[in-house]
Protein backbone atom coordinates (compact mmCIF):
# COMPACT_ATOMS: atom_id res chain seq x y z
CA UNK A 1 4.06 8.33 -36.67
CA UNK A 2 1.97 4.97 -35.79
CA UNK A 3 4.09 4.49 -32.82
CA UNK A 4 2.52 7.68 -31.99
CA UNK A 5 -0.54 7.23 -32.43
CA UNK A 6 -0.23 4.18 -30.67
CA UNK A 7 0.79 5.71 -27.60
CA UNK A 8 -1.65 8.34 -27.72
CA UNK A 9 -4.11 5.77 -27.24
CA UNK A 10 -2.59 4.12 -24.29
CA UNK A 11 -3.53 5.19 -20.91
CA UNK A 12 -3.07 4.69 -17.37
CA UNK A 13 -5.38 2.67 -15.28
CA UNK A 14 -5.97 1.22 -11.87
CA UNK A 15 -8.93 -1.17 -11.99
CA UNK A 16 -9.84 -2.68 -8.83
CA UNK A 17 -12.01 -3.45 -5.19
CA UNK A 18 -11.78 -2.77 -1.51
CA UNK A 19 -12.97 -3.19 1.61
CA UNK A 20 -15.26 -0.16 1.34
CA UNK A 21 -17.96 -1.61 -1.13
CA UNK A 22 -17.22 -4.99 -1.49
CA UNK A 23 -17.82 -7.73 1.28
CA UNK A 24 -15.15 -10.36 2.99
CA UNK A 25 -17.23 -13.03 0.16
CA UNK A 26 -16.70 -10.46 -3.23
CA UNK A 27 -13.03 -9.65 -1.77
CA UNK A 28 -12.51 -13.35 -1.45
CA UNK A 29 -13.96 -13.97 -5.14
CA UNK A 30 -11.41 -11.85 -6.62
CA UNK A 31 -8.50 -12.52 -4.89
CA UNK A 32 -5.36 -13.82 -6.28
CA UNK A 33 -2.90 -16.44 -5.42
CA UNK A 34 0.81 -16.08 -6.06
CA UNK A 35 0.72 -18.34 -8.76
CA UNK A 36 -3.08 -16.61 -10.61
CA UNK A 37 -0.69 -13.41 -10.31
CA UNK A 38 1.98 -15.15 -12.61
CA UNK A 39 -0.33 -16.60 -15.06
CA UNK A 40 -2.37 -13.24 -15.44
CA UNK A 41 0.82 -11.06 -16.03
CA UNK A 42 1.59 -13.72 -18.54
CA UNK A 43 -1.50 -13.73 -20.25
CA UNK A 44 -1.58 -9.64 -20.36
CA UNK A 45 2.30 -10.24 -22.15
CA UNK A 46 0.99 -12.52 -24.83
CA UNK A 47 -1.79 -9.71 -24.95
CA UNK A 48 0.34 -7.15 -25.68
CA UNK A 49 0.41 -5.11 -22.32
CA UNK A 50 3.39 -3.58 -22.41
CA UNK A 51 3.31 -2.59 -18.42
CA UNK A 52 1.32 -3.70 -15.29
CA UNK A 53 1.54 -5.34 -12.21
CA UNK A 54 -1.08 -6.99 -9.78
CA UNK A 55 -1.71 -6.17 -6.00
CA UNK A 56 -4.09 -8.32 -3.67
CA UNK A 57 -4.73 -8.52 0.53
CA UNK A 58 -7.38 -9.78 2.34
CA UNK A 59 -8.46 -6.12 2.00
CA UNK A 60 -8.15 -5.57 -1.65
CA UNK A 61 -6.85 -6.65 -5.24
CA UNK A 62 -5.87 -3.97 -7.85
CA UNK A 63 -4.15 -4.01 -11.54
CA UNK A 64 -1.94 -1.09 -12.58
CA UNK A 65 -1.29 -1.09 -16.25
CA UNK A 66 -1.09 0.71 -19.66
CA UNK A 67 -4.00 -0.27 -21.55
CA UNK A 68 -6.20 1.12 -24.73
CA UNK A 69 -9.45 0.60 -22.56
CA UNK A 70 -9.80 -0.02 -19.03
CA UNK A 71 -11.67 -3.43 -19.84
CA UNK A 72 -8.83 -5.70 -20.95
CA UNK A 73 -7.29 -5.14 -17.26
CA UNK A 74 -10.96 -6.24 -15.93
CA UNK A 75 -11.40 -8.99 -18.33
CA UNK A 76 -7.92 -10.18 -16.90
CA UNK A 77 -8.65 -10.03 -13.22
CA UNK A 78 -11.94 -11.70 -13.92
CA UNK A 79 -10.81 -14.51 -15.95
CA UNK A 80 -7.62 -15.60 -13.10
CA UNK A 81 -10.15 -15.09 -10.47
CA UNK A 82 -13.58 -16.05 -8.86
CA UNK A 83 -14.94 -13.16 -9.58
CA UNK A 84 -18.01 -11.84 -12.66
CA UNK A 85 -17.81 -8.99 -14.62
CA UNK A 86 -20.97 -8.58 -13.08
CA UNK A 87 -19.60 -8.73 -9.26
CA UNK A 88 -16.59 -5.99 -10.57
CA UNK A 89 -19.11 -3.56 -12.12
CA UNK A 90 -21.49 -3.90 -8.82
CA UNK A 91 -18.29 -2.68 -6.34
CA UNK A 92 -15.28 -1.88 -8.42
CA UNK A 93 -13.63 1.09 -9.67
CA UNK A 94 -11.74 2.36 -12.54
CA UNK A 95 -8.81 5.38 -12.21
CA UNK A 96 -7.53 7.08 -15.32
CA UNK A 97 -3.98 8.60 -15.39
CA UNK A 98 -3.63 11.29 -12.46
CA UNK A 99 -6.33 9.70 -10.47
CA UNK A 100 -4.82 6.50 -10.62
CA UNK A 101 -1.49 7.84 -10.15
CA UNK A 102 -3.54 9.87 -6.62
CA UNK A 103 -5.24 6.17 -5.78
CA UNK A 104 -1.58 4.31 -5.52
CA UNK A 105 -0.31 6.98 -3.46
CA UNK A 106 -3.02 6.73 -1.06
CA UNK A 107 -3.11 2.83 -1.17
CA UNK A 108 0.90 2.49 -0.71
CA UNK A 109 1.14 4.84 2.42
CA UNK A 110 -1.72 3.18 3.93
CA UNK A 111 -4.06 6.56 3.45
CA UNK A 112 -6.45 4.22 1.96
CA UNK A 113 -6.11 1.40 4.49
CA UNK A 114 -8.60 -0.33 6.34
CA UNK A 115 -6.91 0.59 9.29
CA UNK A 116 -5.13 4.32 8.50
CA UNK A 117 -1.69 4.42 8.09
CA UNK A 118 -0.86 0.94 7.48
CA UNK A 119 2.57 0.34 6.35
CA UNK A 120 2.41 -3.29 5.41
CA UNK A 121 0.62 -2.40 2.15
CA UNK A 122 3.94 -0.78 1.07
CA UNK A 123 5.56 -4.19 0.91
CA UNK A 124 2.65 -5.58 -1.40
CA UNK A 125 3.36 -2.52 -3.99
CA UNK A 126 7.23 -3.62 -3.88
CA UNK A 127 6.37 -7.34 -4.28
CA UNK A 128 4.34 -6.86 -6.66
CA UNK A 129 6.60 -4.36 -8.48
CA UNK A 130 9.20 -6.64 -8.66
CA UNK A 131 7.27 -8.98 -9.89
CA UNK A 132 6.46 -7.55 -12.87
CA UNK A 133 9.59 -6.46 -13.38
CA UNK A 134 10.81 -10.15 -13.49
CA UNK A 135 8.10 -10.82 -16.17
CA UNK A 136 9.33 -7.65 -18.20
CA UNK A 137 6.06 -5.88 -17.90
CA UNK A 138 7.55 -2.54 -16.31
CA UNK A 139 8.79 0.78 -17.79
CA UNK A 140 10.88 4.00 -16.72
CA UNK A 141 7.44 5.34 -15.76
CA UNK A 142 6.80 2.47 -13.67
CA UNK A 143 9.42 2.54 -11.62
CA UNK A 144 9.57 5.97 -11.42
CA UNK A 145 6.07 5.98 -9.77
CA UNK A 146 6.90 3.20 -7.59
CA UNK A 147 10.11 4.53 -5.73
CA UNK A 148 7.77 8.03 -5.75
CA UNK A 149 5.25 5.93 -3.41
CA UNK A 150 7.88 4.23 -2.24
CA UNK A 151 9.31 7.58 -1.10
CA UNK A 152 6.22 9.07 0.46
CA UNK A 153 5.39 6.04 2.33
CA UNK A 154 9.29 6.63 4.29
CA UNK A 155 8.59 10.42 4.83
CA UNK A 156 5.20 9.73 5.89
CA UNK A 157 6.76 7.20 8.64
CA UNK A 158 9.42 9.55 9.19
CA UNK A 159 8.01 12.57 9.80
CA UNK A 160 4.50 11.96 10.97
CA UNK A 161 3.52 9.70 13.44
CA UNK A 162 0.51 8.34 11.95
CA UNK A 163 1.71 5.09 12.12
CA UNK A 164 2.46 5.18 16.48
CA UNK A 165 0.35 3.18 18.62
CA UNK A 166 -1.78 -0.39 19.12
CA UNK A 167 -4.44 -0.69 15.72
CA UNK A 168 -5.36 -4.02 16.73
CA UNK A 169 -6.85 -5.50 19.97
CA UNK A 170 -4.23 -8.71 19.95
CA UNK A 171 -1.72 -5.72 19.58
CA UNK A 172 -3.16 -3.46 21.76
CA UNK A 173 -2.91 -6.25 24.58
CA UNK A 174 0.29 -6.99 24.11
CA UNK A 175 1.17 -3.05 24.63
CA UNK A 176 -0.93 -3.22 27.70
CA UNK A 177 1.10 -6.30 29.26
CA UNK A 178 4.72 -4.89 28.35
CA UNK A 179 3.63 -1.79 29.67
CA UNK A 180 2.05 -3.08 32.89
CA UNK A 181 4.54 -6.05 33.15
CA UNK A 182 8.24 -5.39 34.74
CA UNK A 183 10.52 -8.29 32.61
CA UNK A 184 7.75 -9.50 30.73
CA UNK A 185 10.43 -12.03 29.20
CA UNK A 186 10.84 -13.67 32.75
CA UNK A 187 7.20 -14.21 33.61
CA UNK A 188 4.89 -17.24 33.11
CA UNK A 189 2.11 -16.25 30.80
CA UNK A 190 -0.64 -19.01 29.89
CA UNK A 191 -3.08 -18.94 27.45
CA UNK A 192 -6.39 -21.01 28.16
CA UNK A 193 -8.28 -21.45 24.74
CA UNK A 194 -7.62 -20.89 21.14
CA UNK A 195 -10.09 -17.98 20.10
CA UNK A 196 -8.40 -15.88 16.91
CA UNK A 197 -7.39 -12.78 18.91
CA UNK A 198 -5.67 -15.04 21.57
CA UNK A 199 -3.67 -16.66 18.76
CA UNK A 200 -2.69 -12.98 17.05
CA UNK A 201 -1.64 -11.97 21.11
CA UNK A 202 0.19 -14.92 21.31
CA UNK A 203 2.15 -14.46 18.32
CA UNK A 204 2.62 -10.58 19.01
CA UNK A 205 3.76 -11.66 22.79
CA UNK A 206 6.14 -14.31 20.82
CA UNK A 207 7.55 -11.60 18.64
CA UNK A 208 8.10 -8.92 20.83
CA UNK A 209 8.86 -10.39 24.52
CA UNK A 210 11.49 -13.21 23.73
CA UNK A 211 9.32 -15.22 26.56
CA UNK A 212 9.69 -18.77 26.13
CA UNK A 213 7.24 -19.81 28.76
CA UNK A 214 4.23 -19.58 27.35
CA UNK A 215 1.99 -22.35 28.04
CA UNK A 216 -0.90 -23.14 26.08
CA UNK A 217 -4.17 -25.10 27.27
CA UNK A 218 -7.06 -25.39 25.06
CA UNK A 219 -10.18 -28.01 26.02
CA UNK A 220 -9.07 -30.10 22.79
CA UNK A 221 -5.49 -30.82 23.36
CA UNK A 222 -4.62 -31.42 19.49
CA UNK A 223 -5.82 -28.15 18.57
CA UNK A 224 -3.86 -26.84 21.13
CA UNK A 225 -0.56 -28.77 19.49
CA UNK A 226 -1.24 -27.39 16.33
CA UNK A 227 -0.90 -23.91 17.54
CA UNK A 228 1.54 -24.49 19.69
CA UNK A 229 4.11 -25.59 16.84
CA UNK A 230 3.55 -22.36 15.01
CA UNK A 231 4.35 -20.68 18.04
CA UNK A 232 6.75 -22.64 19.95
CA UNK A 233 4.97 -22.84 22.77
CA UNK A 234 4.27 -25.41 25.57
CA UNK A 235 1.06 -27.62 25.91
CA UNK A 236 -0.80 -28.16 28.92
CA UNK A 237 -3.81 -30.74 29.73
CA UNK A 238 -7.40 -28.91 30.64
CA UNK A 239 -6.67 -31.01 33.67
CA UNK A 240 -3.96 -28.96 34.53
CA UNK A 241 -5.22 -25.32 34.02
CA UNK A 242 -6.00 -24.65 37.74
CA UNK A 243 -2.02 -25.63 38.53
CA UNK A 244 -0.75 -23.60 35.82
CA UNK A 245 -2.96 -20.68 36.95
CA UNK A 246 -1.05 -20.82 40.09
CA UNK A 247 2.19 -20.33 38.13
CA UNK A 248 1.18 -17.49 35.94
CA UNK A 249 1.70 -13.73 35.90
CA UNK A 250 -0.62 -13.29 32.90
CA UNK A 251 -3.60 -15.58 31.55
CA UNK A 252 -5.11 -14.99 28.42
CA UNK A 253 -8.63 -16.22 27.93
CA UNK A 254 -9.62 -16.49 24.67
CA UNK A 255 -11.96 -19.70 24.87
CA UNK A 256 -14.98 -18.31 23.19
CA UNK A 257 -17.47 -19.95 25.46
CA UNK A 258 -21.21 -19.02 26.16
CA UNK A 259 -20.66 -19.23 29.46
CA UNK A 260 -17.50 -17.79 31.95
CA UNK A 261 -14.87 -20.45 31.95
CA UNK A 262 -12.98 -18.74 34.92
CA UNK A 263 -14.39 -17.32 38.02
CA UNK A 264 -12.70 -16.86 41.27
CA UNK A 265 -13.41 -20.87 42.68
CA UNK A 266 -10.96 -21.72 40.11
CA UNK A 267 -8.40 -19.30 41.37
CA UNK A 268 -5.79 -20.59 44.64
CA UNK A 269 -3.50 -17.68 43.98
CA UNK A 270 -0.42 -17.73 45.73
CA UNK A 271 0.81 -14.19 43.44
CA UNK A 272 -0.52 -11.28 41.21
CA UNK A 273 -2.38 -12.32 38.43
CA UNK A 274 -3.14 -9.88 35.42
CA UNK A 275 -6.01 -11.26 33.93
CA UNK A 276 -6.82 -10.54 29.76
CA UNK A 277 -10.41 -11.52 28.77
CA UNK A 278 -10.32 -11.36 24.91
CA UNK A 279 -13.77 -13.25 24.49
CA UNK A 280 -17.04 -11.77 23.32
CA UNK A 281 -19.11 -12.60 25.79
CA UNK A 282 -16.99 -12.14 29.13
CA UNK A 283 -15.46 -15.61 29.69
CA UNK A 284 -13.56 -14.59 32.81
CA UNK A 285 -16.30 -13.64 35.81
CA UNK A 286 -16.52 -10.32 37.33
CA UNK A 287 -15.94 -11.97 40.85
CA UNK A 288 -12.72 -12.70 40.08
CA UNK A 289 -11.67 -9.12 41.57
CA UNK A 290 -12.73 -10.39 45.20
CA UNK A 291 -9.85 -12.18 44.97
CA UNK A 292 -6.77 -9.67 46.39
CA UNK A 293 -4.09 -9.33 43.62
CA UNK A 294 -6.34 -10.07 40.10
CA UNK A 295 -6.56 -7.16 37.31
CA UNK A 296 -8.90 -8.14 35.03
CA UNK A 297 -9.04 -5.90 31.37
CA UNK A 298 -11.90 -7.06 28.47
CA UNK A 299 -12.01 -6.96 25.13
CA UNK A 300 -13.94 -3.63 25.26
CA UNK A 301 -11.24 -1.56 27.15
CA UNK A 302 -8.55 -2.45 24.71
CA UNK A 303 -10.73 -2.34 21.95
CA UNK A 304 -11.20 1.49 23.15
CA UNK A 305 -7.31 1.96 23.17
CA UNK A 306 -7.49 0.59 19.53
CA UNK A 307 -10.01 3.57 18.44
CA UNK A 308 -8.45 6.11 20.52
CA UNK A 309 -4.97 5.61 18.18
CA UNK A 310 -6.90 5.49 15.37
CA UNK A 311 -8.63 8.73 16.65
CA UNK A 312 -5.06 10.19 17.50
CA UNK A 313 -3.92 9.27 13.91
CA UNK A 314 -6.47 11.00 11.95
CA UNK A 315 -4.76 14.33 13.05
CA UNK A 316 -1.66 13.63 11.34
CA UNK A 317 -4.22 12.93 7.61
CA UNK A 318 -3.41 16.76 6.49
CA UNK A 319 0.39 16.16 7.02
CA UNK A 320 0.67 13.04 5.41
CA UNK A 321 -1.33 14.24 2.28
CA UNK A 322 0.60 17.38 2.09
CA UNK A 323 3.82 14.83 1.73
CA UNK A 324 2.28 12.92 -1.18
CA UNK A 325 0.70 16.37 -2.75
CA UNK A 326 4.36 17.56 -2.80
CA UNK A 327 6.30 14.22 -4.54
CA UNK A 328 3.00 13.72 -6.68
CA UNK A 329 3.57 17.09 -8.18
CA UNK A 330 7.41 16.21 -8.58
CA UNK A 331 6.06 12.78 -10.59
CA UNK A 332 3.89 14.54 -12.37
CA UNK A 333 6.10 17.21 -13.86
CA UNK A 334 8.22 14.44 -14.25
CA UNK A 335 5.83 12.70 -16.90
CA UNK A 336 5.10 16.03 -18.65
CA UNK A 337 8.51 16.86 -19.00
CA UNK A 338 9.28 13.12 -20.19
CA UNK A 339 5.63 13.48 -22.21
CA UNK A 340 6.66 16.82 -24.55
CA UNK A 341 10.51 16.73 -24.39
CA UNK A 342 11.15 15.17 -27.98
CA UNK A 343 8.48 17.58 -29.32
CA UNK A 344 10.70 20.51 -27.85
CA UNK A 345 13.84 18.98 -28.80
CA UNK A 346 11.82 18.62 -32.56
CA UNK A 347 11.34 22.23 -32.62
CA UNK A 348 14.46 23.47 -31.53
CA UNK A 349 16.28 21.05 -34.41
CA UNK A 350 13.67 22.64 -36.97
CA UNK A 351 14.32 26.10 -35.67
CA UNK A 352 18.07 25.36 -36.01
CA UNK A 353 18.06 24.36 -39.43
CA UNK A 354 15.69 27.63 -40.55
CA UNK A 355 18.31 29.44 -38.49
CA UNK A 356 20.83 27.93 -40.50
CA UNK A 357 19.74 27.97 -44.10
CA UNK A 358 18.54 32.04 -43.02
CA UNK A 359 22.92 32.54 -41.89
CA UNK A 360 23.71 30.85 -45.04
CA UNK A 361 21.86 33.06 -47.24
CA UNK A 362 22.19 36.44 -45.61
CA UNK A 363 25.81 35.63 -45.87
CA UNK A 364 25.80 35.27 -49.69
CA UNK A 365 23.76 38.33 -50.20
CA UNK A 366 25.14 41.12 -47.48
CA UNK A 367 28.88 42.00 -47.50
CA UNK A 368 31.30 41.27 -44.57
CA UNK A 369 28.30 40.11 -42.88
CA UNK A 370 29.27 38.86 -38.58
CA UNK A 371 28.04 35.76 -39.29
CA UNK A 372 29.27 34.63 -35.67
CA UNK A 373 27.68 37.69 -34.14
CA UNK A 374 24.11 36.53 -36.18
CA UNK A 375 24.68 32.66 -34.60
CA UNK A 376 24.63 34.02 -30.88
CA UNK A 377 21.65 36.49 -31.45
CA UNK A 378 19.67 33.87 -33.45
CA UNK A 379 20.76 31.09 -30.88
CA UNK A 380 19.47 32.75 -27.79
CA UNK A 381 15.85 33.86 -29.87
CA UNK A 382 15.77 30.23 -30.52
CA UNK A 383 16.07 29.33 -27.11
CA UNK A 384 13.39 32.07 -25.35
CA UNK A 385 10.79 30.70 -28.02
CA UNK A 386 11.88 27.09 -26.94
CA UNK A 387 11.48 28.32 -23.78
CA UNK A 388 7.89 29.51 -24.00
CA UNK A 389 6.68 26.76 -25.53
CA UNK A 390 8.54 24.40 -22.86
CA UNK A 391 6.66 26.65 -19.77
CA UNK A 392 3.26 26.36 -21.83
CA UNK A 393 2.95 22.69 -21.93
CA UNK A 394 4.34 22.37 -18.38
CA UNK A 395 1.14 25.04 -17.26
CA UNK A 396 -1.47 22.29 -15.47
CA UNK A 397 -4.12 24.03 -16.90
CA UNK A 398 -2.46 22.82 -20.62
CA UNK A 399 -3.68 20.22 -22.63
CA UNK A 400 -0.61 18.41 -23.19
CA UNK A 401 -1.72 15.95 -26.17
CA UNK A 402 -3.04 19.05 -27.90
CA UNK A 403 -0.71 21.18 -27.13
CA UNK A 404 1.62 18.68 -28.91
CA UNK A 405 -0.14 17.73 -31.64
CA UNK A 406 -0.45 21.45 -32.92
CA UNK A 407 3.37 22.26 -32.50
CA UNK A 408 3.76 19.07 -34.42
CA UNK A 409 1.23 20.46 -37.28
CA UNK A 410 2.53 23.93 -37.51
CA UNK A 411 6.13 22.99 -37.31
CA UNK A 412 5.74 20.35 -39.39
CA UNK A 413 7.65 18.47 -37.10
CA UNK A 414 7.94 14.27 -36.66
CA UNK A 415 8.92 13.03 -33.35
CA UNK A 416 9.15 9.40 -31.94
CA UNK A 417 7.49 8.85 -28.43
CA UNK A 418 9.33 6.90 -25.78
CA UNK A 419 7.15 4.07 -23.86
């Protein structure tokens, strides 16, 4: 009975922080390398944790585990991190059981994203599944909930299409250009300056136009070789950029000045020219659309297509949740079942053996007594009381640890409690 009791105690908690109360700086405090992961699920082993694993993003860092009290999963994160207790109790928060069963559905099929319907997130509940599972700190419940997220996340993609369209602007550009540029792959593209969305276009353009003529110029030329071996790209001199304008199909701008760094004296076009200004302020002038052939498209208009997807995804919310409603329930019942199945099997081997020492004596004290006729009527009573109290602790509105704890006391029953 004290393994019981032991489990009893033992609950299920997410303890964590996001993007919604705490800032880039608290995010940062908290977050956790590959290698703090390791050494915190090793330190929650030699604790006695039985079962967790570790999650953290730019955007958030979480701890699932079995724990007595939701504090020895905090004093973990806080001791292989930056971060206070003081900084976790000013933006965290703490999910018991079903809630925190609800909060890793919502986090692995991106309902709880930053930007909705994110499916990278799904990858960081694998990894960091699998992680624990290398370190031995996972159980049948675990994994069960795992493949359950894992599960909704596929549907979700599947049969919703909450995760269609450009959620970033470097993404949202590159959607504009292969959808406004016949064989993108054969074009010259050049991008003049090294701004953060320029880069994240680059790579996108990289990834999904196999164009191997992108040029790069940037005012600092070793900058501009840095980036440029991430990305495979080619390397121009600022002395250069008014030649290699002439050669392009598509310039980038992402140079981040004060000031416009192109206007349309720079420009000798002898083609079209689609024009991306991805700099806050406008780094490409206005005037530039004197000159016959230019398209020019800012930051703001594909910033707009970025809100108007995430405006167009917010309609498929009621789908997606009904998905994760439906295999919740399935995990849920699951755990009941898995919860109050040895009690059940307990009472039906008690309610055997009163069955049995009831045949034995009836059949010493009445003559020519059907004993096998007695075994099937006794058998199926056994199995409609079984039954009932089977459907009772399955009700939601059941209190399943009290439920079980009174069978146990009336019955007089001892059962042993898996995980």
């Amino acid at each position: 009975m004290e393994q019981n009791t032991k489990t009893k105690s033992t609950n299920f908690y997410v303890v964590g922080l996001n993007y919604k109360k705490a800032d880039a700086e608290t995010r940062g405090k908290f977050s956790l390398s590959d290698q703090a992961k390791m050494d915190l699920l090793d330190q929650a082993k030699a604790e006695g944790i039985e079962s967790m694993m570790a999650i953290s993003t730019c955007n958030r860092t979480e701890l699932y585990g079995f724990a007595e009290h939701p504090f020895q999963l905090i004093s973990l994160l806080c001791k292989h991190s930056s971060g206070t207790v003081d900084d976790f109790q000013r933006v965290a928060y703490v999910h018991k059981n079903n809630e925190a069963v609800g909060h890793m559905f919502k986090v692995g099929t991106g309902m709880d994203s930053q930007i909705l319907g994110d499916f990278e997130i799904i990858s960081q509940v694998k990894t960091g599944f699998l992680t624990a599972r290398e370190k031995e700190l996972t159980n049948n419940y675990f994994e069960r909930l795992v493949n359950s997220v894992i599960q909704a996340s596929k549907r979700i993609k599947n049969e919703t299409e909450i995760s269609t369209g450009a959620t970033s602007v470097s993404f949202a550009s590159v959607h504009y250009i292969l959808n406004n540029v016949p064989d993108i792959s054969e074009k010259n593209i050049l991008l003049f300056g090294t701004g953060k969305i320029g880069r994240n276009t680059c790579e996108n353009l990289v990834k999904h136009t196999k164009n191997n003529q992108i040029t790069l110029i940037n005012r600092t030329k070793d900058k501009a070789q840095k980036i440029a071996g991430k990305f495979n790209l080619i390397v121009k001199d600022y002395a250069d950029l008014q030649a290699e304008i002439q050669k392009a199909d598509v310039l980038i701008v992402a140079t981040g000045a004060q000031n416009p760094t192109i206007d349309k004296e720079l420009l000798n076009l002898k083609k079209p020219l689609l024009i991306l200004d991805l700099s806050i302020p406008k780094n490409v002038n206005d005037n530039v659309l004197e000159i016959p052939g230019v398209q020019l498209v800012h930051l703001d208009q594909l910033s707009q297509m970025t809100d108007d997807t995430l405006e167009k995804r917010k309609q498929y919310v009621p789908q997606a949740m009904q998905i994760i409603e439906e295999i919740k329930e399935e995990f849920i019942t699951w755990t009941q079942a898995r919860k109050f199945a040895p009690t059940i099997h307990a009472l039906k081997a008690k309610l055997e053996e009163i069955k049995e020492n009831e045949l034995r004596y009836q059949k010493k004290k009445i003559e020519n007594f059907d004993e096998q006729q007695a075994n099937i009527i006794t058998s199926r009573i056994i199995q409609k009381i079984t039954t009932h109290f089977a459907n009772h602790l399955k009700d939601e509105s059941t209190e399943v640890n009290e439920s079980i704890e009174w069978i146990e006391k009336v019955f007089q029953l001892e059962t042993l409690y898996n995980e």
